[in-house]
PDB file of N, CA and C in Angstrom:
ATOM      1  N   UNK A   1      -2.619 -34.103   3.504  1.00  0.00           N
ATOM      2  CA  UNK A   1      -3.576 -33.642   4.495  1.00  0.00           C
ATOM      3  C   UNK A   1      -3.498 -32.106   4.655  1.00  0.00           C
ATOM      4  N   UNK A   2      -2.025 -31.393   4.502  1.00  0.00           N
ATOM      5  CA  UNK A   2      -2.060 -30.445   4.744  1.00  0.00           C
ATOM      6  C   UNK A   2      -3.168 -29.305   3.476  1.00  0.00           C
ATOM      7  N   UNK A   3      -2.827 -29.594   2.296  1.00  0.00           N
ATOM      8  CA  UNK A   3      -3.423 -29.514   1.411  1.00  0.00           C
ATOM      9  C   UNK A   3      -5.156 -29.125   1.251  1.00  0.00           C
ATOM     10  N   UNK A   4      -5.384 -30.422   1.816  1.00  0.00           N
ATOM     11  CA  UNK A   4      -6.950 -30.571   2.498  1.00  0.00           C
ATOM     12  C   UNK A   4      -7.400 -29.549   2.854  1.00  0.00           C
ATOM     13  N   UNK A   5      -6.816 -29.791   4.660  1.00  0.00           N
ATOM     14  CA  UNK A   5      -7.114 -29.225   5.252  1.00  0.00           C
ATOM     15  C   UNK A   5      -7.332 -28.078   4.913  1.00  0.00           C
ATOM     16  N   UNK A   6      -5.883 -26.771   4.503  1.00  0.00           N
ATOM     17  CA  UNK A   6      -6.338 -25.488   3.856  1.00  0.00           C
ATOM     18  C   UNK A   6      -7.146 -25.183   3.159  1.00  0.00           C
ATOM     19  N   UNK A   7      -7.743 -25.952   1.900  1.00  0.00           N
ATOM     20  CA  UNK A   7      -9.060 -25.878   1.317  1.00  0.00           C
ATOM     21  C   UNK A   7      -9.981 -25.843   1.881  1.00  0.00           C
ATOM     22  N   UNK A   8     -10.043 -26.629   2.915  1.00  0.00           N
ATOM     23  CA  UNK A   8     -11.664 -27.068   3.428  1.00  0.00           C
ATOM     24  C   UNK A   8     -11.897 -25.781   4.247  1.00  0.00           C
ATOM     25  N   UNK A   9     -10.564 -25.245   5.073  1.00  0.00           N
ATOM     26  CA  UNK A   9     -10.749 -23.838   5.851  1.00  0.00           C
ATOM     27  C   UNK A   9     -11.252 -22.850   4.547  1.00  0.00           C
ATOM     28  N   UNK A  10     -10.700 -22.667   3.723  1.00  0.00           N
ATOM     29  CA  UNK A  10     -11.056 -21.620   2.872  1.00  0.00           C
ATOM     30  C   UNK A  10     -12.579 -21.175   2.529  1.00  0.00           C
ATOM     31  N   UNK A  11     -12.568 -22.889   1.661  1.00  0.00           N
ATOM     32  CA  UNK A  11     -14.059 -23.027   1.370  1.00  0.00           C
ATOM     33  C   UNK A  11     -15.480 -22.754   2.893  1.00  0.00           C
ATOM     34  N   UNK A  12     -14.633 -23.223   3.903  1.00  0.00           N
ATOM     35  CA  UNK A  12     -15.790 -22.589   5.306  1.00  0.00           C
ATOM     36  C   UNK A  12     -15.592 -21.790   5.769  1.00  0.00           C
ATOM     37  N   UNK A  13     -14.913 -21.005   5.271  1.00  0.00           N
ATOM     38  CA  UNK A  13     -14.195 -19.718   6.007  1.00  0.00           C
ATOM     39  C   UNK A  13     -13.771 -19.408   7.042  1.00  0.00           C
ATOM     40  N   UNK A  14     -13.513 -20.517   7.475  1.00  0.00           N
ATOM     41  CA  UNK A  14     -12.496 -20.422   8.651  1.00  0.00           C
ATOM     42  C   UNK A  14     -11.271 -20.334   8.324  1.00  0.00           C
ATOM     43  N   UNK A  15     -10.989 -19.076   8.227  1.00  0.00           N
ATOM     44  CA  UNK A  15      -9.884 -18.054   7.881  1.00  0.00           C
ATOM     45  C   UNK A  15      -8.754 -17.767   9.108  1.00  0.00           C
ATOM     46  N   UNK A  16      -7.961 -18.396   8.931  1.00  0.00           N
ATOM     47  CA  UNK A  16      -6.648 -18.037   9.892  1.00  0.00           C
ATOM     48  C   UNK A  16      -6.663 -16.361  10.835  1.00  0.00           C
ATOM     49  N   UNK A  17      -6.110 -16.326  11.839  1.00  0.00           N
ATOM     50  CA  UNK A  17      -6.171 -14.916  12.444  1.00  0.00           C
ATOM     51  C   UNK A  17      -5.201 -14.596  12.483  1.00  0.00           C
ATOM     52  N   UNK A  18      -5.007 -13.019  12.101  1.00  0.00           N
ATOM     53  CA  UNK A  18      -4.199 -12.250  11.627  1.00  0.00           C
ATOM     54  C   UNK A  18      -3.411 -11.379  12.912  1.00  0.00           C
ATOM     55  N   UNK A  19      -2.415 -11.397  13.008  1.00  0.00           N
ATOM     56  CA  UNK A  19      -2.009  -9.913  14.203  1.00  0.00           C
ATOM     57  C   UNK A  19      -0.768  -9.309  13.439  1.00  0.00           C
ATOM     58  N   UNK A  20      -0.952  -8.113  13.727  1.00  0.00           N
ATOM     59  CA  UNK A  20      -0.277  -7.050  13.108  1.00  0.00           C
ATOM     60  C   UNK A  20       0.869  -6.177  14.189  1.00  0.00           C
ATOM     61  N   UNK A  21       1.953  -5.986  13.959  1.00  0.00           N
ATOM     62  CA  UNK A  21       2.928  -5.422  15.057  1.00  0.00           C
ATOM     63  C   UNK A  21       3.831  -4.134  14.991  1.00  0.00           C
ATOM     64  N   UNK A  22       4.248  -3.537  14.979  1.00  0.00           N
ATOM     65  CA  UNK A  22       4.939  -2.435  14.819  1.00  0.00           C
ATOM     66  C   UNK A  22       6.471  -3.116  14.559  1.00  0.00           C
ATOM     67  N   UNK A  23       6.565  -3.983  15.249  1.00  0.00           N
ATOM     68  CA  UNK A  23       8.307  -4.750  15.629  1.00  0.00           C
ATOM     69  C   UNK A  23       7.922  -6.487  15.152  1.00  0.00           C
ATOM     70  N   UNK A  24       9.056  -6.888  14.730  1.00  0.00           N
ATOM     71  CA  UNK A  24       9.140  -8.211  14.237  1.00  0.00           C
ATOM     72  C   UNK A  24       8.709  -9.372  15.300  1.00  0.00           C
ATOM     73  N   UNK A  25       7.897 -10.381  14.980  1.00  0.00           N
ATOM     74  CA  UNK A  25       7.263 -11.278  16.140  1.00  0.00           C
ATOM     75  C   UNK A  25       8.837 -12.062  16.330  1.00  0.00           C
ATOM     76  N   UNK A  26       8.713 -12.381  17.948  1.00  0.00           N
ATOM     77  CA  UNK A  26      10.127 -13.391  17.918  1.00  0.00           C
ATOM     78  C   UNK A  26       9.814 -14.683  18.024  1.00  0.00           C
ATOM     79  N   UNK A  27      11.134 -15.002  17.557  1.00  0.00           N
ATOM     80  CA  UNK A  27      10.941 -16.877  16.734  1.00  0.00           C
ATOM     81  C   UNK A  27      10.068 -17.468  17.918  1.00  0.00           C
ATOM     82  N   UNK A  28      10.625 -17.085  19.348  1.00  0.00           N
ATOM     83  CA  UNK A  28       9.422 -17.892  20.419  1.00  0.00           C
ATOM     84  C   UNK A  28       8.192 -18.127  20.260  1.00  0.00           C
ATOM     85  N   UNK A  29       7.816 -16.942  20.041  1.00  0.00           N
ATOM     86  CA  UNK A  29       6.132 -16.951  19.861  1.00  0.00           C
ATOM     87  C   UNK A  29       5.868 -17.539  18.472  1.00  0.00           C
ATOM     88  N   UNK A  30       6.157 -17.326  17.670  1.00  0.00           N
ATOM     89  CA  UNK A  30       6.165 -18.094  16.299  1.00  0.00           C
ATOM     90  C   UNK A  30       6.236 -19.969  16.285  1.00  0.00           C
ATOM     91  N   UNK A  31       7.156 -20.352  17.258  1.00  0.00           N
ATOM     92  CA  UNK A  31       7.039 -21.536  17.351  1.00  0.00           C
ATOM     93  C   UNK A  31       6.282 -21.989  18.336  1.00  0.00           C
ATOM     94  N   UNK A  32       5.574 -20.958  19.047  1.00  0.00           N
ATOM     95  CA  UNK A  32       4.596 -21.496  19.846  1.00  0.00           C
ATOM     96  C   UNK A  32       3.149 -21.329  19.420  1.00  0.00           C
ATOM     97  N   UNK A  33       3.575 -20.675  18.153  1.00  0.00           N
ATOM     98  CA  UNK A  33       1.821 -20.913  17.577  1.00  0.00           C
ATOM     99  C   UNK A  33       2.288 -22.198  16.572  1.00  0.00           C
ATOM    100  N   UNK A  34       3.297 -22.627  15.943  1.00  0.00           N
ATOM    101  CA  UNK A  34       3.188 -24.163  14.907  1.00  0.00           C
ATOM    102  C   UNK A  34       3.025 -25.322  16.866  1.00  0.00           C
ATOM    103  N   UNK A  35       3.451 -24.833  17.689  1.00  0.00           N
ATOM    104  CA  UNK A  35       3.436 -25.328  18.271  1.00  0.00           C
ATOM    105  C   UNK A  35       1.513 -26.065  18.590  1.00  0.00           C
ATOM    106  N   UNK A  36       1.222 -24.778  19.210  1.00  0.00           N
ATOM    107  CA  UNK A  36      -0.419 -25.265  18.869  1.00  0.00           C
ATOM    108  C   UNK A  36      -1.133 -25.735  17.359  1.00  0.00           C
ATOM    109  N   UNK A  37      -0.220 -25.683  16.785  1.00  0.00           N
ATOM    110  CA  UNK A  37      -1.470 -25.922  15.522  1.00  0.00           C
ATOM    111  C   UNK A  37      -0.979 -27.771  15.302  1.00  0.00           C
ATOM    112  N   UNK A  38       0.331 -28.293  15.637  1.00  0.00           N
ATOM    113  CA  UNK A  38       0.509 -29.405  15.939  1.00  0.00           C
ATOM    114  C   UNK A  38      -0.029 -30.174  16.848  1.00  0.00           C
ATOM    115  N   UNK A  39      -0.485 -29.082  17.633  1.00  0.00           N
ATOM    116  CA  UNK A  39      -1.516 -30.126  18.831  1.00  0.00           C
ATOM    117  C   UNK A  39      -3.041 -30.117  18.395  1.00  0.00           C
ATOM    118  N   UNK A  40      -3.371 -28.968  17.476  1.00  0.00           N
ATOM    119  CA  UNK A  40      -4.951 -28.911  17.192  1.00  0.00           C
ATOM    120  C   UNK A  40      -5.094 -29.911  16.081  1.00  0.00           C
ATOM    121  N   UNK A  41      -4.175 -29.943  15.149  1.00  0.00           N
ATOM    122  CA  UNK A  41      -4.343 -31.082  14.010  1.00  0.00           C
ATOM    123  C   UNK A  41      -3.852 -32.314  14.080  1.00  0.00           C
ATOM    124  N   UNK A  42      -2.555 -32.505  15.320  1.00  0.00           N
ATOM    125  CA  UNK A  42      -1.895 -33.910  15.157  1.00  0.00           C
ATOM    126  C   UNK A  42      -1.095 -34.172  13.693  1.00  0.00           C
ATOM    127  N   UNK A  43      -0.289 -33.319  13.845  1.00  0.00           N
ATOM    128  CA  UNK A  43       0.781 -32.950  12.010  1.00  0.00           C
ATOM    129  C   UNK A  43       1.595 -32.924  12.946  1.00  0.00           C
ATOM    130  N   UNK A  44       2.812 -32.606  12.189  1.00  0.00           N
ATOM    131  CA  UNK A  44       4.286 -32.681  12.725  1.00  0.00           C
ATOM    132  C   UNK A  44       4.537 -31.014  12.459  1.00  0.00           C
ATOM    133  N   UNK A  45       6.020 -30.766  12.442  1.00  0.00           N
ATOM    134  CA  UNK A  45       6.033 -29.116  12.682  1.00  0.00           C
ATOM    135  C   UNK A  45       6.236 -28.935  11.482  1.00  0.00           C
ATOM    136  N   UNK A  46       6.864 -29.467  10.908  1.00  0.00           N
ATOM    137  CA  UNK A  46       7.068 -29.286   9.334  1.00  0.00           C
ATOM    138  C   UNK A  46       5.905 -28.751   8.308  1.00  0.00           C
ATOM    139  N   UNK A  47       4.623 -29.935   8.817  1.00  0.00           N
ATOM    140  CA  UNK A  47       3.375 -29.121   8.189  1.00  0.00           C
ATOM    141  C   UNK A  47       2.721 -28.283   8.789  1.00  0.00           C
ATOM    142  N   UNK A  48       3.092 -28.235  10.028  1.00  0.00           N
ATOM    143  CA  UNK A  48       2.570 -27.036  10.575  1.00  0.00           C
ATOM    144  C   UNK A  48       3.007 -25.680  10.076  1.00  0.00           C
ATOM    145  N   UNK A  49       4.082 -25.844   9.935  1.00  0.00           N
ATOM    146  CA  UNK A  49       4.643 -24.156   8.996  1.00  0.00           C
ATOM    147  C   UNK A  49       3.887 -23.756   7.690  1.00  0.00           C
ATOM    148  N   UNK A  50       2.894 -24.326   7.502  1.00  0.00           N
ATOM    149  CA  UNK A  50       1.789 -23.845   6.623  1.00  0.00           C
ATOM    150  C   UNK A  50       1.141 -23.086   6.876  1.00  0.00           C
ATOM    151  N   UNK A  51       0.551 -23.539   8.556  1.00  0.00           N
ATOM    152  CA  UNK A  51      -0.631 -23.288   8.640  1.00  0.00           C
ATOM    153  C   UNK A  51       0.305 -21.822   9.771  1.00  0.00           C
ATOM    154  N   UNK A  52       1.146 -21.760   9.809  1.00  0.00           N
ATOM    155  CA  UNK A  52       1.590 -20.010  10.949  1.00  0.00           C
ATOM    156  C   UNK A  52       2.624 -19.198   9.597  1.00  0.00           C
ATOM    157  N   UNK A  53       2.506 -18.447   9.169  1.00  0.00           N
ATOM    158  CA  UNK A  53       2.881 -17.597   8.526  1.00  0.00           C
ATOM    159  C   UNK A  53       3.140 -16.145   8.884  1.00  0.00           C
ATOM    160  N   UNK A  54       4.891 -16.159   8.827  1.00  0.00           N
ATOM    161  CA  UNK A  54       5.211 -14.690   9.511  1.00  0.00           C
ATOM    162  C   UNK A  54       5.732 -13.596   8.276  1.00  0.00           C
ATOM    163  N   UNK A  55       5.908 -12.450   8.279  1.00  0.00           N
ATOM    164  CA  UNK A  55       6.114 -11.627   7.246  1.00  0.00           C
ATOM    165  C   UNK A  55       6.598  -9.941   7.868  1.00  0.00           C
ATOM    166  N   UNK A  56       6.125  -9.460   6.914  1.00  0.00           N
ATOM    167  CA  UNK A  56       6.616  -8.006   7.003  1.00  0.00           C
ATOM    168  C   UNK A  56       5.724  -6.864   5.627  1.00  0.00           C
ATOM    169  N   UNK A  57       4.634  -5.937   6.086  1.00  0.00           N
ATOM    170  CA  UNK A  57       4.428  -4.992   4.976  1.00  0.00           C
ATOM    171  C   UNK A  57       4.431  -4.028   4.904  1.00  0.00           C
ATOM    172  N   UNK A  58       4.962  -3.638   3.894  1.00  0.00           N
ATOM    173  CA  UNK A  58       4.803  -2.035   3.712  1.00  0.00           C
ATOM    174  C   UNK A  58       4.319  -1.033   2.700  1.00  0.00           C
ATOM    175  N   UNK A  59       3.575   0.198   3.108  1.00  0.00           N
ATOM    176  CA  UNK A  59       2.422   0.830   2.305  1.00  0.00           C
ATOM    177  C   UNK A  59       2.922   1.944   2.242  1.00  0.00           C
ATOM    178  N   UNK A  60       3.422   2.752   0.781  1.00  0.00           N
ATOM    179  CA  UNK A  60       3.685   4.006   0.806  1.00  0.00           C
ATOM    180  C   UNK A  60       2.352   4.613   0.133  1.00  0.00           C
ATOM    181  N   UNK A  61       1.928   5.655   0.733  1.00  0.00           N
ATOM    182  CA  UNK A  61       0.754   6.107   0.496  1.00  0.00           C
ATOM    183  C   UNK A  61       1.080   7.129  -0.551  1.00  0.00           C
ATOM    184  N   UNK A  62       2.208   7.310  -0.980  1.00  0.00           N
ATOM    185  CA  UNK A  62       2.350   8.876  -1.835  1.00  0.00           C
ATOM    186  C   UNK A  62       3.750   8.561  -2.357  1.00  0.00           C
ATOM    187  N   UNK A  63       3.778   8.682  -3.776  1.00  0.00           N
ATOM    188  CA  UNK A  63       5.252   8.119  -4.028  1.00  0.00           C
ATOM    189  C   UNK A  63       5.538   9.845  -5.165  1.00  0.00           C
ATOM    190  N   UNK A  64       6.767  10.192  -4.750  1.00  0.00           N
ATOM    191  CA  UNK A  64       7.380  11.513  -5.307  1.00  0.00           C
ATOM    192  C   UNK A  64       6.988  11.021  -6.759  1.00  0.00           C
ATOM    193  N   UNK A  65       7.469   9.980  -6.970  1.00  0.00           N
ATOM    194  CA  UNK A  65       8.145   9.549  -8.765  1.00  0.00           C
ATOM    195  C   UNK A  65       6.805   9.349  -9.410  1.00  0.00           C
ATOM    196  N   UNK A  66       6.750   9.789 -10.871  1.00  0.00           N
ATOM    197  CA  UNK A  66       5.485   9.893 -11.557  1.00  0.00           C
ATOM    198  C   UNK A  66       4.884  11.381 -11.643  1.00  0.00           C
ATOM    199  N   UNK A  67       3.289  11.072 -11.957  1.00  0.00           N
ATOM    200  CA  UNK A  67       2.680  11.680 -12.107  1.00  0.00           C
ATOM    201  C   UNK A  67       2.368  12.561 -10.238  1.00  0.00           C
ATOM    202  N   UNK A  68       2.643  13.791  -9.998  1.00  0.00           N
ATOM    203  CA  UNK A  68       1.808  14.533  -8.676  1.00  0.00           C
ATOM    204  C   UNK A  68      -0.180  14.298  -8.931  1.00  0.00           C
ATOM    205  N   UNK A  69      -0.300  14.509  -7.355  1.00  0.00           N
ATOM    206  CA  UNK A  69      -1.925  14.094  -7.255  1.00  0.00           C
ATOM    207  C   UNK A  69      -2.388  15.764  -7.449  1.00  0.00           C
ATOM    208  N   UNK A  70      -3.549  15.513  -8.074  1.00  0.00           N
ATOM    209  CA  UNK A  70      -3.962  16.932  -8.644  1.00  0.00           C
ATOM    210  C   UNK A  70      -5.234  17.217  -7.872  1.00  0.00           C
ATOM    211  N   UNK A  71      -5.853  18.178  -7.774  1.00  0.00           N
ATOM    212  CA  UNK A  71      -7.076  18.388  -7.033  1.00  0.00           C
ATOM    213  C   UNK A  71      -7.968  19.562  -7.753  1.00  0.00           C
ATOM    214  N   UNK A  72      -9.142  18.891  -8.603  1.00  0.00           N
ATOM    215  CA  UNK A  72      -9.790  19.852  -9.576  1.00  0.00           C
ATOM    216  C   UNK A  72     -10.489  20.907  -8.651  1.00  0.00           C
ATOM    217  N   UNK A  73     -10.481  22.169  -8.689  1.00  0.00           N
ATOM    218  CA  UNK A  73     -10.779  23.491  -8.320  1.00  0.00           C
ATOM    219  C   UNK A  73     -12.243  23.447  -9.040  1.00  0.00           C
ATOM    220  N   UNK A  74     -13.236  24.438  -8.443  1.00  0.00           N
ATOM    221  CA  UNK A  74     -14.450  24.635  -8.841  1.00  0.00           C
ATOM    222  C   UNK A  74     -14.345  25.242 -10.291  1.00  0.00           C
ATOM    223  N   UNK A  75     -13.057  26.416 -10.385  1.00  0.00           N
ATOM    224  CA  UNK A  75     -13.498  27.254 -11.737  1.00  0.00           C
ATOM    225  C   UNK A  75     -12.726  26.158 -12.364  1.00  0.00           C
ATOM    226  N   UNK A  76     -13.218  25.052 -12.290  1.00  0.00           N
ATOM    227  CA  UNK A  76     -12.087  23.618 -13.462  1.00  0.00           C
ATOM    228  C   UNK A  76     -10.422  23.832 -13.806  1.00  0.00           C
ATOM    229  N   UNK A  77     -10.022  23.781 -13.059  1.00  0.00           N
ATOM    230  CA  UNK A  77      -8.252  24.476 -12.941  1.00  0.00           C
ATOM    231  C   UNK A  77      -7.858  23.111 -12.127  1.00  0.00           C
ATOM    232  N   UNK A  78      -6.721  22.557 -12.660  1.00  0.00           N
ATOM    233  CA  UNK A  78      -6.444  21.426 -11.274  1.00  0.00           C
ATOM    234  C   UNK A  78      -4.776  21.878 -11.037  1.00  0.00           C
ATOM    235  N   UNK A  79      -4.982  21.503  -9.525  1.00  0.00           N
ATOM    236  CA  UNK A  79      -3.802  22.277  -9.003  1.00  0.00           C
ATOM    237  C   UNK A  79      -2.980  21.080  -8.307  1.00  0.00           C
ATOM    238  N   UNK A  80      -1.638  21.114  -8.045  1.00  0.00           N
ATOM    239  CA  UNK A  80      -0.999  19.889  -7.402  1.00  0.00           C
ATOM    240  C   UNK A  80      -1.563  19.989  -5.854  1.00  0.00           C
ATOM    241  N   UNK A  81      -1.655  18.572  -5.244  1.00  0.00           N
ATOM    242  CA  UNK A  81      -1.965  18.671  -3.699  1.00  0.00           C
ATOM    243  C   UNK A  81      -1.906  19.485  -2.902  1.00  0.00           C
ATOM    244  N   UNK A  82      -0.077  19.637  -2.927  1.00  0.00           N
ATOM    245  CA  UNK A  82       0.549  20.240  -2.151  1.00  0.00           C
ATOM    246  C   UNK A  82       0.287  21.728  -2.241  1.00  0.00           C
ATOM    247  N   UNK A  83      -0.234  22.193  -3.153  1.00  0.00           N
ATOM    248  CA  UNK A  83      -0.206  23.521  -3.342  1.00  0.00           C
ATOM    249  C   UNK A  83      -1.509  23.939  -2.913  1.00  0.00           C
ATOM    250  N   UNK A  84      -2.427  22.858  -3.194  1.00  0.00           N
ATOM    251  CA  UNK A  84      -3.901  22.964  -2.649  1.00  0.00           C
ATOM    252  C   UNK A  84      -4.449  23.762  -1.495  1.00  0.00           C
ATOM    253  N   UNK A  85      -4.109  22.363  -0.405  1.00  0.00           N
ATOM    254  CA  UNK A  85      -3.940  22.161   0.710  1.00  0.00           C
ATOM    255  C   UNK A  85      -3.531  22.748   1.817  1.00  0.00           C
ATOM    256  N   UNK A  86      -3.715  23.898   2.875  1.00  0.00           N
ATOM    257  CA  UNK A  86      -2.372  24.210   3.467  1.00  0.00           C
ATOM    258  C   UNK A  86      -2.683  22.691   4.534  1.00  0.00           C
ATOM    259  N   UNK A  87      -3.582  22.221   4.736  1.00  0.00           N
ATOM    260  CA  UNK A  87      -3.311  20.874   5.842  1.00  0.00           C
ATOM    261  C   UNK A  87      -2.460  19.573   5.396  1.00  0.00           C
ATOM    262  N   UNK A  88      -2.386  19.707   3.732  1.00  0.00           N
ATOM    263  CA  UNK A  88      -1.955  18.173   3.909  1.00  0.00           C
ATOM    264  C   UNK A  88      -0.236  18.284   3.563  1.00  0.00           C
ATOM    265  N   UNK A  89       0.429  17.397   4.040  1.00  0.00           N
ATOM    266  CA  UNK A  89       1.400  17.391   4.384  1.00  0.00           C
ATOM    267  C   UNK A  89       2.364  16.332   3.782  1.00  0.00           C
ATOM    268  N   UNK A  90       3.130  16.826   2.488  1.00  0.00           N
ATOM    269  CA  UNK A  90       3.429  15.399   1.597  1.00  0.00           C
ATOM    270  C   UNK A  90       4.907  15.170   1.976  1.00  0.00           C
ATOM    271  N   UNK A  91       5.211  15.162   3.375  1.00  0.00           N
ATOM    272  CA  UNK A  91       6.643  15.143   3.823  1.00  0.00           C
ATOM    273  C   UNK A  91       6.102  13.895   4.744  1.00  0.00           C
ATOM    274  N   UNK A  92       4.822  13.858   5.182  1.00  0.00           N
ATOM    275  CA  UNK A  92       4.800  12.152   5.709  1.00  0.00           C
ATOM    276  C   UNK A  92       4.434  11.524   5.374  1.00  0.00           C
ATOM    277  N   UNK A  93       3.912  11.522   4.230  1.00  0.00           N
ATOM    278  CA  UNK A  93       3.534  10.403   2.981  1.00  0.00           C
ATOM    279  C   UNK A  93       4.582   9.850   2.601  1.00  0.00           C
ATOM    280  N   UNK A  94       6.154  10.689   1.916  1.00  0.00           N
ATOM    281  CA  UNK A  94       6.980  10.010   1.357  1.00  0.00           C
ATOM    282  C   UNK A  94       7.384   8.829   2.241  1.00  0.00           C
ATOM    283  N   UNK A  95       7.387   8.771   3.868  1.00  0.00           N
ATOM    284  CA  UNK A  95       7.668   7.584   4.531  1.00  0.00           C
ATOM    285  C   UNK A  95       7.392   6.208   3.952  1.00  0.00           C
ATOM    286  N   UNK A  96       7.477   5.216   3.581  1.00  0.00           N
ATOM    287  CA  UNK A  96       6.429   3.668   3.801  1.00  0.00           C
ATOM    288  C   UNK A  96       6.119   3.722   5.029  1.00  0.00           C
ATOM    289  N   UNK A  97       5.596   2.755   5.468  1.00  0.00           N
ATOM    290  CA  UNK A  97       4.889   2.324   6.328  1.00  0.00           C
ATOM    291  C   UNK A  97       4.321   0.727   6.462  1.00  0.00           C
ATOM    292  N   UNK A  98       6.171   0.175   7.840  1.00  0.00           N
ATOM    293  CA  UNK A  98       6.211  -1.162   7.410  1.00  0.00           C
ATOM    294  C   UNK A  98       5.305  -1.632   8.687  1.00  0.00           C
ATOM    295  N   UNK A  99       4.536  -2.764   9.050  1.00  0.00           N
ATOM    296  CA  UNK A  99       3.827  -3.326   9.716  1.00  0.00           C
ATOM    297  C   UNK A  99       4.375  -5.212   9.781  1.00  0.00           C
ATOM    298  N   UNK A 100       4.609  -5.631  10.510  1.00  0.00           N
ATOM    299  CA  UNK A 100       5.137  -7.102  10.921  1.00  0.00           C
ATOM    300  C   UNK A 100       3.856  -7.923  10.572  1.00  0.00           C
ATOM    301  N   UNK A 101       3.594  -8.971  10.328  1.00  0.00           N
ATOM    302  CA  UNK A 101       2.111 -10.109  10.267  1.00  0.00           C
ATOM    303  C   UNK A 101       2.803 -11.097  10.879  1.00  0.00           C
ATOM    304  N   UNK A 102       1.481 -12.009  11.913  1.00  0.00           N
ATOM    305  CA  UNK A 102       1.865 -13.266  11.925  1.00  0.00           C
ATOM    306  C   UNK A 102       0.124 -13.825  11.592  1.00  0.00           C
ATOM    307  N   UNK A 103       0.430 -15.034  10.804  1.00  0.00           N
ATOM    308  CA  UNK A 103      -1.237 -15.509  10.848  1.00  0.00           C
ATOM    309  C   UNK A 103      -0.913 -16.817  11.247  1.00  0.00           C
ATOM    310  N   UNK A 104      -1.625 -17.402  12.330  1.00  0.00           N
ATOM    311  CA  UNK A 104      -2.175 -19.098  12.493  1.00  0.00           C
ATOM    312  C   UNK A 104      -3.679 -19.160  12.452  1.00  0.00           C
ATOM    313  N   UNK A 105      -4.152 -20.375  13.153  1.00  0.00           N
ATOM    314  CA  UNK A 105      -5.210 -20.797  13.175  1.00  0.00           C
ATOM    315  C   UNK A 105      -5.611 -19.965  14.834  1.00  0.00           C
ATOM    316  N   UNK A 106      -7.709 -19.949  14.375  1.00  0.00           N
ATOM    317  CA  UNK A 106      -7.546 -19.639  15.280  1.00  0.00           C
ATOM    318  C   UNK A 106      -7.921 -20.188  16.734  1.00  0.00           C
TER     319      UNK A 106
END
């Protein structure tokens, strides 16, 4: 059933809702969303941990290693970012940038 069910959401797009956090969701609230999704479907908690999914991501927008980002100049000259730029600032790029997820139903 669980199976099913996720297909049939997909295919109608009734797409799970997403929240995003700065700090890790705690197990409370986490088991109080399998909590509702056991009462919206009548599953046990076990299959409910399908349908609530918790995580963690992170996006580095600018990575030192490799190739530098270049920026072609009018007289066709390409110059590194950093040298470009006096606004942009590649000391807060090197950060990632982690973000918490939890998705259930909604």
């Amino acid at each position: 059933i669980t199976l099913s069910t996720l297909c049939s959401m997909l295919i109608n797009r009734n797409l799970p809702k997403i929240e995003l956090s700065d700090q890790p969701f705690s197990d409370s609230y986490c088991q109080s969303k399998i909590e509702d999704v056991c009462t919206k479907l009548g599953i046990t908690k076990d299959e409910a941990k399908h349908f609530v999914v918790n995580g963690k991501l992170s996006n580095s927008t600018y990575s030192t290693e490799g190739d530098p980002l270049k920026i072609g100049l009018k007289n066709g000259e390409l110059k590194d970012l950093s040298e470009a730029s006096e606004i942009y600032n590649i000391s807060n790029d090197n950060k990632p940038q982690i973000k918490f997820f939890i998705t259930y139903l909604k």
